[in-house]
N, C-alpha and C. Protein backbone atom coordinates (compact mmCIF):
# COMPACT_ATOMS: atom_id res chain seq x y z
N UNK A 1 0.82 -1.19 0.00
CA UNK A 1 0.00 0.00 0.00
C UNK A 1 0.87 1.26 0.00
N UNK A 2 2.28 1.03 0.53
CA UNK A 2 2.80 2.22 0.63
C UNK A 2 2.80 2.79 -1.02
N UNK A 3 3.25 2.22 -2.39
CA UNK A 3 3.50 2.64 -3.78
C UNK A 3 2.45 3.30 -4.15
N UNK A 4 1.03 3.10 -3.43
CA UNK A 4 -0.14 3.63 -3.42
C UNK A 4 -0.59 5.06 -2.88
N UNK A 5 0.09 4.97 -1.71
CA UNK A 5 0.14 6.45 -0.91
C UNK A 5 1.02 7.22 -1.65
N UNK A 6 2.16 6.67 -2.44
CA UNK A 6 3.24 7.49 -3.04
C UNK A 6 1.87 8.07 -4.51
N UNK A 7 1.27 6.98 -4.82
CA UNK A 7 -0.14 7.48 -6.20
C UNK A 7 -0.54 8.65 -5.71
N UNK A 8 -1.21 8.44 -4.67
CA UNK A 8 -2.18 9.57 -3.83
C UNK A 8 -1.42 10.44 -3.87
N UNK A 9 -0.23 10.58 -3.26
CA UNK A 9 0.44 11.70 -3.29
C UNK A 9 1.01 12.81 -4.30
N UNK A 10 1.37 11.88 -5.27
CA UNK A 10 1.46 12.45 -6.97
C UNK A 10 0.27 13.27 -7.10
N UNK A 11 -0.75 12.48 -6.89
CA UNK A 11 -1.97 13.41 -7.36
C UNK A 11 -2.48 14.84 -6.69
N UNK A 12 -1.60 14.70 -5.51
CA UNK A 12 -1.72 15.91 -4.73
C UNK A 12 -0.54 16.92 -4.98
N UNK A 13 -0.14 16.36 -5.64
CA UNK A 13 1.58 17.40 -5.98
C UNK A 13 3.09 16.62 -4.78
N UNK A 14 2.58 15.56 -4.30
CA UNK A 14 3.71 15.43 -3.55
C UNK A 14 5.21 14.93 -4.47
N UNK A 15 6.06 14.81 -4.20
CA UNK A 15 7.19 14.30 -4.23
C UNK A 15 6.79 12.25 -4.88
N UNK A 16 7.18 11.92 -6.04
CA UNK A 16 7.47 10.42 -6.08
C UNK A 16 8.62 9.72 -6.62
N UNK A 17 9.51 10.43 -5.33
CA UNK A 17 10.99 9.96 -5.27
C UNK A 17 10.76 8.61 -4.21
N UNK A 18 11.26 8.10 -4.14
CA UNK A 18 11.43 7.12 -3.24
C UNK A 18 11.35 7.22 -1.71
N UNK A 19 12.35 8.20 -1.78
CA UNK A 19 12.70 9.17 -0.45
C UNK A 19 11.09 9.63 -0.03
N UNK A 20 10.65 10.42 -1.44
CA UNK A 20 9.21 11.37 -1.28
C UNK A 20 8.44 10.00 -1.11
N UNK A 21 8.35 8.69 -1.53
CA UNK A 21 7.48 7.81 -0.81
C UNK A 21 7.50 7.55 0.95
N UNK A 22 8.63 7.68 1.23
CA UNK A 22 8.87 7.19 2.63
C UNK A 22 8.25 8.22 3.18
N UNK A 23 8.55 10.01 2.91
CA UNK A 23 8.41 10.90 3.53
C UNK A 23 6.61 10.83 3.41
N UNK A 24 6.14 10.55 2.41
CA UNK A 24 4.51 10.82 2.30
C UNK A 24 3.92 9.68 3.62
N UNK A 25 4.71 8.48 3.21
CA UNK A 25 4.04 7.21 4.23
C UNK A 25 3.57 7.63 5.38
N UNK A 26 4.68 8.42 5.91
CA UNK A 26 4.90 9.05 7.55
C UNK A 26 4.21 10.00 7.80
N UNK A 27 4.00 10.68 6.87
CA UNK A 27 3.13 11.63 7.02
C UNK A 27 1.42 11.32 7.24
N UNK A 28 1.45 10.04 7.12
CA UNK A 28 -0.10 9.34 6.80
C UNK A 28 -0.17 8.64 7.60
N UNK A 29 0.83 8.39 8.55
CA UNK A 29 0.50 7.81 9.63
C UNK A 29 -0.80 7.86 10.29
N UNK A 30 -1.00 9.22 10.91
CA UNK A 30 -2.21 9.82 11.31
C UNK A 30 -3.39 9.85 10.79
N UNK A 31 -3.13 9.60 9.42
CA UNK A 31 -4.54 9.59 8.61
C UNK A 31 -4.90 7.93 8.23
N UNK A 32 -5.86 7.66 8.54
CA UNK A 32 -6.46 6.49 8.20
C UNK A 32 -6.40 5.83 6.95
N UNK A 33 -5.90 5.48 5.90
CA UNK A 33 -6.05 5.41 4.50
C UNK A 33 -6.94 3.86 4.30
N UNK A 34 -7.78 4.74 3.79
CA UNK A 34 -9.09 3.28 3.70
C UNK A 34 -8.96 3.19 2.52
N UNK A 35 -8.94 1.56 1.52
CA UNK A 35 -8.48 1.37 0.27
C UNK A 35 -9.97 1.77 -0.63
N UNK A 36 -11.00 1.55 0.25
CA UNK A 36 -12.40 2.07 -0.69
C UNK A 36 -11.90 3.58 -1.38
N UNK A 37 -11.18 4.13 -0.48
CA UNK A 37 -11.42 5.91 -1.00
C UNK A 37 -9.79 5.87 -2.16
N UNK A 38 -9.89 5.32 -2.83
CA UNK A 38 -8.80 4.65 -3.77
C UNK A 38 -9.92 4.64 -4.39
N UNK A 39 -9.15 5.79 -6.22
CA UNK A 39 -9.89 5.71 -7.41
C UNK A 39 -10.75 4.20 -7.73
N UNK A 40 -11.59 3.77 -8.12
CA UNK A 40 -11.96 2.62 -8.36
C UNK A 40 -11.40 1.73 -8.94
N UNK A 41 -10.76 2.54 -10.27
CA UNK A 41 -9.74 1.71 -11.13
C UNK A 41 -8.37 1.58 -11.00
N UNK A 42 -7.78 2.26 -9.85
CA UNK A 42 -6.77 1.65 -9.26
C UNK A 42 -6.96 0.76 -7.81
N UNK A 43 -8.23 0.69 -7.13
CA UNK A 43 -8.05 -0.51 -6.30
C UNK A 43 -8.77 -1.62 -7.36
N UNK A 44 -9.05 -2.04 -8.61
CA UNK A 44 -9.50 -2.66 -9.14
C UNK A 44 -8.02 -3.29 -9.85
N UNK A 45 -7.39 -1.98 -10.33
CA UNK A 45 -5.77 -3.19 -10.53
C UNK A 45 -5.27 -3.40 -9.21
N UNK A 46 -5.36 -2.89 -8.23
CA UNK A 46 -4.91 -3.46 -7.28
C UNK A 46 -5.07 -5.25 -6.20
N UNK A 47 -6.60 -5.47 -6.55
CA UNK A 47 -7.39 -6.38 -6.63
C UNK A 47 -6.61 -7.70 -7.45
N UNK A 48 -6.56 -7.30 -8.61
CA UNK A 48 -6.10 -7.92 -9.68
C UNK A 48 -4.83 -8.66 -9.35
N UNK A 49 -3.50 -7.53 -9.20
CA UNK A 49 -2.59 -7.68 -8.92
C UNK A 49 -2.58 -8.89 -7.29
N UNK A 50 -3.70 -8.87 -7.03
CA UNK A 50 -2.99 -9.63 -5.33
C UNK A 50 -4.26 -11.09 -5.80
N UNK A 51 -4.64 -10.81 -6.51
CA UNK A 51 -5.35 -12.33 -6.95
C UNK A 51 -4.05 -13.38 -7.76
N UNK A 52 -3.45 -12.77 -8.92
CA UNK A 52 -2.64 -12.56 -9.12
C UNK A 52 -1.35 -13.24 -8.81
N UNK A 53 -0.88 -12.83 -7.21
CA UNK A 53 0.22 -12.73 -6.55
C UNK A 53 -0.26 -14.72 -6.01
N UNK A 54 -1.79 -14.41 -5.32
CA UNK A 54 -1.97 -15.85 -4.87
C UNK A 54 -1.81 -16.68 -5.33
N UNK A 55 -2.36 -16.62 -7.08
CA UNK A 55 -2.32 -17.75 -8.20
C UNK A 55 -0.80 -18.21 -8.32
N UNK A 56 -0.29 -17.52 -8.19
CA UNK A 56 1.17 -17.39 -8.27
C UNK A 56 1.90 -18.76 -7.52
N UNK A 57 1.70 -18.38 -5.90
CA UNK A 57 1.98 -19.10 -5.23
C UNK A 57 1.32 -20.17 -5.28
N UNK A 58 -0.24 -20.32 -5.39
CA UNK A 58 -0.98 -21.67 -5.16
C UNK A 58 -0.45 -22.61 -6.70
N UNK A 59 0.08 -22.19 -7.61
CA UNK A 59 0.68 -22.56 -9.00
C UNK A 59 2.33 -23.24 -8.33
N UNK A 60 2.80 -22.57 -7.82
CA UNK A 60 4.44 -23.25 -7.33
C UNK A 60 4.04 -24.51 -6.27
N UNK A 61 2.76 -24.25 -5.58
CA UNK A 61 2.74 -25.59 -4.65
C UNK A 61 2.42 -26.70 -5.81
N UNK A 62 1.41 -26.27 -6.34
CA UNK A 62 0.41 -27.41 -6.97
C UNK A 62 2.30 -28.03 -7.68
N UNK A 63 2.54 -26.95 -8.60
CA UNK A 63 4.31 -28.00 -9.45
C UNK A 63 5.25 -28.46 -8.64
N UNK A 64 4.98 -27.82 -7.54
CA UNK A 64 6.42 -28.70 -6.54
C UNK A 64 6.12 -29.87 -5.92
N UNK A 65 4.60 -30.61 -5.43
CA UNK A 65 4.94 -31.17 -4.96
C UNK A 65 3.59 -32.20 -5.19
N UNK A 66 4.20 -33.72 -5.41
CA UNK A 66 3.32 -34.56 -5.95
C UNK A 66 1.91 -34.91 -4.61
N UNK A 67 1.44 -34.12 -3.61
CA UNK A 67 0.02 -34.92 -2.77
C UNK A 67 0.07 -33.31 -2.53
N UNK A 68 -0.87 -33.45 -1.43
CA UNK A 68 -1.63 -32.14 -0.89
C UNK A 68 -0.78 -31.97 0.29
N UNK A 69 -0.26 -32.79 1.32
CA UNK A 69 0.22 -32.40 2.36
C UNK A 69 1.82 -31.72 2.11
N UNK A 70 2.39 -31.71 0.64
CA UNK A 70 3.18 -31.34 0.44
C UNK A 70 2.93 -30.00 -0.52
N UNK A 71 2.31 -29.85 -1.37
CA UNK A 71 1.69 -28.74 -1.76
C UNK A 71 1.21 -27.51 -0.72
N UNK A 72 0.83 -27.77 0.36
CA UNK A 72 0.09 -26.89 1.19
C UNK A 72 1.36 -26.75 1.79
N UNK A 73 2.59 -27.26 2.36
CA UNK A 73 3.75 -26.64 2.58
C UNK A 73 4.58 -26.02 1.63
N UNK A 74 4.68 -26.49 0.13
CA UNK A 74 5.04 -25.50 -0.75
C UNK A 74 4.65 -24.23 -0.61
N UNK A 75 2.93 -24.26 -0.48
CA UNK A 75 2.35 -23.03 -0.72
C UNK A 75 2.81 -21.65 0.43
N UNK A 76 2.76 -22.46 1.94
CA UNK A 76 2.80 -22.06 2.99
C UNK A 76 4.23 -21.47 2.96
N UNK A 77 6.24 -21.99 2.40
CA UNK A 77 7.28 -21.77 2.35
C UNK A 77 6.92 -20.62 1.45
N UNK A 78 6.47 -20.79 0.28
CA UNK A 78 6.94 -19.78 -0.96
C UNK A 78 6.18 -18.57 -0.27
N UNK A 79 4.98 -18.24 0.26
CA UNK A 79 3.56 -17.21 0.91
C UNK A 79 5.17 -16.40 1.71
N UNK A 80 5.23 -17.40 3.11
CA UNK A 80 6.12 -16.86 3.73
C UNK A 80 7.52 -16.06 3.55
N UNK A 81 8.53 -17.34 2.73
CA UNK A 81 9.22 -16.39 1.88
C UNK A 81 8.87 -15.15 0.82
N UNK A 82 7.86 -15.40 0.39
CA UNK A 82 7.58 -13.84 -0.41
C UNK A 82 7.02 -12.57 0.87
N UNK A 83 6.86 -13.12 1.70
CA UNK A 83 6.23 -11.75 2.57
C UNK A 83 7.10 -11.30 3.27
N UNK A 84 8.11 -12.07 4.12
CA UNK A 84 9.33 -11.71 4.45
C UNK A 84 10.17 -10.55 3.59
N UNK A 85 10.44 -11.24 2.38
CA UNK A 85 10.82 -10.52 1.33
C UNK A 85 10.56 -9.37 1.16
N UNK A 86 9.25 -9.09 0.88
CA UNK A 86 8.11 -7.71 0.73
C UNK A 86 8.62 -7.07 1.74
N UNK A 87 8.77 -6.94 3.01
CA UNK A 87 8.76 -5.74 3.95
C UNK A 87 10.57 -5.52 4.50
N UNK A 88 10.85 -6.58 3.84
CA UNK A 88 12.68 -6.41 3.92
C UNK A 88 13.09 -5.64 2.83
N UNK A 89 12.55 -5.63 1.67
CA UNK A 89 12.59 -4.60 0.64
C UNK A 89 12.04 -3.42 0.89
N UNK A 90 11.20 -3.18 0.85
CA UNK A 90 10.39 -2.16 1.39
C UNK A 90 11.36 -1.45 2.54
N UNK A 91 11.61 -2.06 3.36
CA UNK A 91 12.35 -0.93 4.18
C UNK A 91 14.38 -0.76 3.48
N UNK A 92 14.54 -1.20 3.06
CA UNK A 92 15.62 -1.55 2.35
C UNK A 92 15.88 -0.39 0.94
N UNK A 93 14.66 -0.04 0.43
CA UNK A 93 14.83 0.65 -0.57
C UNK A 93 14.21 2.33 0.25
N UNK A 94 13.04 2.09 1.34
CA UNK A 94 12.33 3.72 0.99
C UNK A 94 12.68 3.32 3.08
N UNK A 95 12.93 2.67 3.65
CA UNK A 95 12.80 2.97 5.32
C UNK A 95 11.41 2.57 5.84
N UNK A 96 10.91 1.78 5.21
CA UNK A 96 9.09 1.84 5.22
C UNK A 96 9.09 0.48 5.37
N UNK A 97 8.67 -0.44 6.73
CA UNK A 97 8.07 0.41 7.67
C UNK A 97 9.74 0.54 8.52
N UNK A 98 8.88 2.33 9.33
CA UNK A 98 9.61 2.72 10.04
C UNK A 98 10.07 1.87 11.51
N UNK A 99 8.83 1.17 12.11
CA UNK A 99 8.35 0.16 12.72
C UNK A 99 7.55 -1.00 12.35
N UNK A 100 7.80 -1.90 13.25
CA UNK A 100 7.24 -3.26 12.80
C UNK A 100 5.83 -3.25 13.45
N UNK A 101 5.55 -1.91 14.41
CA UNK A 101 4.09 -1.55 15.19
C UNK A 101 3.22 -0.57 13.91
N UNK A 102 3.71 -0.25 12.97
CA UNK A 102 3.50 0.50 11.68
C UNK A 102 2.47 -0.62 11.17
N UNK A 103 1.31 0.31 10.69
CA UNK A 103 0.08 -0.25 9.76
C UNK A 103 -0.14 -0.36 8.77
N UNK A 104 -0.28 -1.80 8.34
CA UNK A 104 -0.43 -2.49 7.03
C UNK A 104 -1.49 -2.66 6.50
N UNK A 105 -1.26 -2.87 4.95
CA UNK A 105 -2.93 -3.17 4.47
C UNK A 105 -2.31 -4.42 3.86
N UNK A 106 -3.01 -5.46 4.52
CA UNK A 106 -2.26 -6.79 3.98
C UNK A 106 -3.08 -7.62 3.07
N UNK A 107 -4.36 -7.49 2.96
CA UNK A 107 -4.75 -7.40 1.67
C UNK A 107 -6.21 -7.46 1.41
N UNK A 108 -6.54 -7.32 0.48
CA UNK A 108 -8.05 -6.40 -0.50
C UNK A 108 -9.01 -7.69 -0.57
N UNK A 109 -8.60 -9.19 -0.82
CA UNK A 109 -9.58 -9.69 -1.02
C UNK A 109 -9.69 -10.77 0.14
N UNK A 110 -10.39 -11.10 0.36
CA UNK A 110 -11.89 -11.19 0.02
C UNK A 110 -12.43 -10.14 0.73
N UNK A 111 -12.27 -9.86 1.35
CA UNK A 111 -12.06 -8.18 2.47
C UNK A 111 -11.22 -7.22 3.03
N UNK A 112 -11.07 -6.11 3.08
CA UNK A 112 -9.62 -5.76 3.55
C UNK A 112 -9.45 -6.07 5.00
N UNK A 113 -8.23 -6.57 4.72
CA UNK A 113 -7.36 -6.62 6.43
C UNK A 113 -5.85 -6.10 6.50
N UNK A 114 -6.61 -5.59 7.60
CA UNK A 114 -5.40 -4.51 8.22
C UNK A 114 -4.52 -4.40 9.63
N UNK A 115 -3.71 -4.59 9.52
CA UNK A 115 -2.93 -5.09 10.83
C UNK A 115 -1.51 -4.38 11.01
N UNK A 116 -0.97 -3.71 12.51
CA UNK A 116 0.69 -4.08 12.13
C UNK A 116 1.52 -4.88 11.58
N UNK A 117 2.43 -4.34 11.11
CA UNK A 117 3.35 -5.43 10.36
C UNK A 117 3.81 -6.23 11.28
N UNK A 118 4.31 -6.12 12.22
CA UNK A 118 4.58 -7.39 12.79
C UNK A 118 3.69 -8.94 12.91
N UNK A 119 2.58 -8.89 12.66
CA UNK A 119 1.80 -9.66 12.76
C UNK A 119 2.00 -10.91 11.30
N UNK A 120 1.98 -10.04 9.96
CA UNK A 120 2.20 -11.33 8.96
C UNK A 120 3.89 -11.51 9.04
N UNK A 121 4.62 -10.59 9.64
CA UNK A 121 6.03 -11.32 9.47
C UNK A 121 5.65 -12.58 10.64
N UNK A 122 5.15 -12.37 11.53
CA UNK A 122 5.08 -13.41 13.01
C UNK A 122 4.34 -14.45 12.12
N UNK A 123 3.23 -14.39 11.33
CA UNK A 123 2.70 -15.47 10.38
C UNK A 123 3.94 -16.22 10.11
N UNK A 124 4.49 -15.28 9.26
CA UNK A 124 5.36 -16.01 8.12
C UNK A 124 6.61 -16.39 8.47
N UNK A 125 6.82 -16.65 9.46
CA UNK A 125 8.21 -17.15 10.12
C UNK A 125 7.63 -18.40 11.37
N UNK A 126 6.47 -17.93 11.37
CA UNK A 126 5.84 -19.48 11.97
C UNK A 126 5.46 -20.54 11.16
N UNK A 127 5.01 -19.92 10.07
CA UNK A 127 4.44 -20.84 8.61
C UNK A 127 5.90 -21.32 8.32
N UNK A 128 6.67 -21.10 7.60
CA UNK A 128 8.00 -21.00 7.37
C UNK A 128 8.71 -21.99 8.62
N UNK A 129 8.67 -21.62 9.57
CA UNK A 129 9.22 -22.66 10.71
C UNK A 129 8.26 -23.96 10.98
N UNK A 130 7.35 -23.98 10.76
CA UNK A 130 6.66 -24.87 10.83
C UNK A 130 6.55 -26.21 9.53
N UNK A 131 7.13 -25.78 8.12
CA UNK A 131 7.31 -26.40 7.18
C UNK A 131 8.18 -26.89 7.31
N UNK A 132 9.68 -26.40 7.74
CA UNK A 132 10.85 -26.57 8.46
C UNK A 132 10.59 -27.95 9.52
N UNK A 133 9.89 -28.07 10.44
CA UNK A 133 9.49 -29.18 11.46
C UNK A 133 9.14 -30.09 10.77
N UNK A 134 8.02 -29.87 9.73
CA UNK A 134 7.76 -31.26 9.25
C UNK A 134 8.32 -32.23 8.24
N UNK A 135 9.74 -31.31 8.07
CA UNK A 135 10.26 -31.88 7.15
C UNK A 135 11.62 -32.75 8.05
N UNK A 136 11.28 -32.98 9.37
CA UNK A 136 12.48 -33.35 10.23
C UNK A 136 11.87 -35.04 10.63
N UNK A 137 12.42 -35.91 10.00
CA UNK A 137 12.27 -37.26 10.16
C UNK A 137 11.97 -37.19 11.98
N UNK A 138 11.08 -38.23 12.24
CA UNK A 138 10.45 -38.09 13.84
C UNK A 138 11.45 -38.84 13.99
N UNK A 139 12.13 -38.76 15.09
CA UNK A 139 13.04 -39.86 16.27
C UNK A 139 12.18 -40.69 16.82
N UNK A 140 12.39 -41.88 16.80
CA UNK A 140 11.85 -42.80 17.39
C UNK A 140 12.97 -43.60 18.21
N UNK A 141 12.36 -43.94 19.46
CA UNK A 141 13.38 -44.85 19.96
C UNK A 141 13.79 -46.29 18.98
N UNK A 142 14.81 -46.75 19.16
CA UNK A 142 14.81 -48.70 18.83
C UNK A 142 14.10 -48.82 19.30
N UNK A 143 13.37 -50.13 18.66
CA UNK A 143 12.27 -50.58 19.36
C UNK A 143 12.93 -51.81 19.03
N UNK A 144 14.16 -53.16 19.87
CA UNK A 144 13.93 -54.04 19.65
C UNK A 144 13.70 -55.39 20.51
């Protein structure tokens, strides 16, 4: 959502330097940014784009892995690794987020949800650690 606030901001005359994205973000802290009040036809590519993003991932489980209990950890590694990713870039290129208590719009469909960021990194490093576990042969004692 932040490349979005950097939109909004263009349209207001702000700055869409990179820098001028970070600086607009912060500035919006205070203001609520509800994705309804987003032109129609840009939360409609926006929509698009995160349907999109899912097919994406639910496409790398379905090819990586021959049953369902392995597919749904494909899906669950690649989700996680890409979201990790997302907010390590994000602050990496513009400082955004400033905090991990900083508010996210994590995504449009089937409803919007909105949370601190810390919350889908805490997802996605539990998802992610948890694919990790099941891929660890169980110890069993000898049994003889």
């Amino acid at each position: 959502m932040v490349y979005l606030r950097a939109v909004l901001g263009a349209a207001a005359g702000y700055s869409t330097s990179l820098s001028g994205v970070a600086q607009f973000s912060e500035g919006l802290k205070q203001v609520k940014l509800e994705p309804t009040a987003l032109p129609p036809s840009l939360l409609k590519v926006e929509v698009f784009r995160e349907a999109a993003t899912i097919f994406m991932l639910v496409s790398v489980g379905l090819l990586a892995a021959p049953n369902r209990q392995g597919r749904w950890a494909m899906f669950l590694w690649t989700f996680a690794i890409w979201d990790v990713t997302y907010y390590v870039t994000l602050w990496a290129t513009i400082r955004w987020p400033s905090s991990i208590t900083d508010t996210d719009v994590l995504f449009l469909i089937p409803v919007v949800w909105v949370s601190p960021v810390w919350f889908p990194l805490l997802v996605s490093t539990l998802s992610a650690g948890a694919v990790l576990l099941a891929r660890r042969p169980i110890l069993r004692p000898d049994s003889r």
